[in-house]
C-alpha atoms as a PDB file:
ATOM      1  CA  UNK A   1     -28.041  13.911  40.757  1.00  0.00           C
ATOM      2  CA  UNK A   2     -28.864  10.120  40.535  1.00  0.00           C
ATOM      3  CA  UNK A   3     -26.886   7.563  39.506  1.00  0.00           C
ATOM      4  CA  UNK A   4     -26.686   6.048  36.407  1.00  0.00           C
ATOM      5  CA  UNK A   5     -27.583   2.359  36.785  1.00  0.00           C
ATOM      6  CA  UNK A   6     -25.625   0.280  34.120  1.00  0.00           C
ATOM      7  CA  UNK A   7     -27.473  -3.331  35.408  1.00  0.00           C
ATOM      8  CA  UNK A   8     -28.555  -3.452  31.980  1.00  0.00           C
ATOM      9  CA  UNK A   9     -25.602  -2.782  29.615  1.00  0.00           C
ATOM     10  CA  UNK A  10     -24.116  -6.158  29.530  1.00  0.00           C
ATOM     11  CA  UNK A  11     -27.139  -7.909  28.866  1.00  0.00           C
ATOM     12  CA  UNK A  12     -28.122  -5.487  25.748  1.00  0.00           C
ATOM     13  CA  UNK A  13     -24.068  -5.139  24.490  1.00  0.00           C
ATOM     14  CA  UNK A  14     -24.510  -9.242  24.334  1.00  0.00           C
ATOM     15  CA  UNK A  15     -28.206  -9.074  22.546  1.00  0.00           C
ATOM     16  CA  UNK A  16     -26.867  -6.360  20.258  1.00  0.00           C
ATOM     17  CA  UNK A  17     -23.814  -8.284  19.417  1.00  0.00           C
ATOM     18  CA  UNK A  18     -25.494 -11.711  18.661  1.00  0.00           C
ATOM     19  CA  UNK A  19     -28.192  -9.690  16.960  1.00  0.00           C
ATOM     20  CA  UNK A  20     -25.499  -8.266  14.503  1.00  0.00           C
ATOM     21  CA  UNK A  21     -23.472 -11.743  13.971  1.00  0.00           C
ATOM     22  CA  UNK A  22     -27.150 -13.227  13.273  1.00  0.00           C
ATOM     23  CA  UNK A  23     -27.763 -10.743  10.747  1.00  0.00           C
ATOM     24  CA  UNK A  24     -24.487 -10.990   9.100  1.00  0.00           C
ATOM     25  CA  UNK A  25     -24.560 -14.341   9.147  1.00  0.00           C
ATOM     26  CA  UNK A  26     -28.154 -14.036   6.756  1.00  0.00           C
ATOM     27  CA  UNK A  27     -26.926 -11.369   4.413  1.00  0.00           C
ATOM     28  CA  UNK A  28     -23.523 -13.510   3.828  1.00  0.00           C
ATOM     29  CA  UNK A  29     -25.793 -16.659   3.175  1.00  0.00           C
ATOM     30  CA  UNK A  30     -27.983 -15.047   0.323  1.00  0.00           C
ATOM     31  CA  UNK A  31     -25.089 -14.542  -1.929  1.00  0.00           C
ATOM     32  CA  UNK A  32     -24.319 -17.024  -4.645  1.00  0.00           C
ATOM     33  CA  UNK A  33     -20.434 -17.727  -4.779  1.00  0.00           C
ATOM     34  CA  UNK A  34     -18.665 -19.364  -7.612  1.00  0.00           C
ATOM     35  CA  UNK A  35     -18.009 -23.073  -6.866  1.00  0.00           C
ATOM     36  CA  UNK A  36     -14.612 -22.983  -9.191  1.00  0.00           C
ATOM     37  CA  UNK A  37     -13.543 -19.854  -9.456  1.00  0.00           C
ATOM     38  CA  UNK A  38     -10.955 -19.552 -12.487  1.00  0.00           C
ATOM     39  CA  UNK A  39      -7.922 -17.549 -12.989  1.00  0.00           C
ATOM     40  CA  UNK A  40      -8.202 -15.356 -15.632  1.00  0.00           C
ATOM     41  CA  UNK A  41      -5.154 -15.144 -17.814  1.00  0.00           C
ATOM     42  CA  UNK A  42      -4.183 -11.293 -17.610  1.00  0.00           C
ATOM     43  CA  UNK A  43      -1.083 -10.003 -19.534  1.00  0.00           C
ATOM     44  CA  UNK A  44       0.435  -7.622 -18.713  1.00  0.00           C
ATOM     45  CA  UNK A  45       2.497  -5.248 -21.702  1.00  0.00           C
ATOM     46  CA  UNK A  46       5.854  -4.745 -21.217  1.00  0.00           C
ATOM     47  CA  UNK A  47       7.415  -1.981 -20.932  1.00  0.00           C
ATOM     48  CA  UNK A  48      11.370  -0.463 -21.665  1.00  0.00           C
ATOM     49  CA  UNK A  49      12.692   0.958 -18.950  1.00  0.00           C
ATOM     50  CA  UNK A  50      16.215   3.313 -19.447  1.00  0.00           C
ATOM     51  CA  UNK A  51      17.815   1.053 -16.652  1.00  0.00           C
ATOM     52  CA  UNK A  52      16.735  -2.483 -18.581  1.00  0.00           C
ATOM     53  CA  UNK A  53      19.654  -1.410 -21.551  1.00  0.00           C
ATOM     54  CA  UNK A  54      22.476  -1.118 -19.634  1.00  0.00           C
ATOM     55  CA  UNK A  55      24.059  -2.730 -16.460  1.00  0.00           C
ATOM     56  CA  UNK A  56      23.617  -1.617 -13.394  1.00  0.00           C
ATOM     57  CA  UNK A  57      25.746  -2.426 -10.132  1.00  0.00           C
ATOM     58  CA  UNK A  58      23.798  -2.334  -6.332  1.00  0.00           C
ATOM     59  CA  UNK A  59      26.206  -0.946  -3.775  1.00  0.00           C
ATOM     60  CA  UNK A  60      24.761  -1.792  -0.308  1.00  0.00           C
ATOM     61  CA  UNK A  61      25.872   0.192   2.621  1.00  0.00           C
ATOM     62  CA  UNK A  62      27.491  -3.342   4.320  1.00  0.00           C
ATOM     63  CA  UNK A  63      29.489  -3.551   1.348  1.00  0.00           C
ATOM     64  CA  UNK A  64      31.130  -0.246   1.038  1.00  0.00           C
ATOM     65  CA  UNK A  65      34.882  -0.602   2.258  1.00  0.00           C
ATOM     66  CA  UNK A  66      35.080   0.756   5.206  1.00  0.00           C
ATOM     67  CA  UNK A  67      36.441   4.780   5.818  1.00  0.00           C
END
């Protein structure tokens, strides 16, 4: 059985890889970005929750006297 000769492989991972970042690099460049982008005022409705009516206490577990 003969044996595989990877010689090669470096040199074509590196073409392959520069080829890719190359053509990236052209498909990024044809797009047409904003120069200001804005913020665009969203609002958001508000909604009543059962919990906003009444008071509500947080026990955390560091806080609980001790047993």
């Amino acid at each position: 059985m003969p044996q595989l000769d990877t010689s090669t492989w470096p040199i074509t991972i590196l073409s392959m890889i520069i080829t890719l970042f190359i053509m990236f690099q052209l498909k990024v460049s044809k797009h047409n970005f904003p120069e200001n982008p804005e913020q665009k005022l969203v609002s958001v409705p508000k909604t009543i929750t059962p919990w906003e009516k009444k008071w509500t206490k947080i026990y955390f577990p560091l806080s609980l006297p001790q047993q």
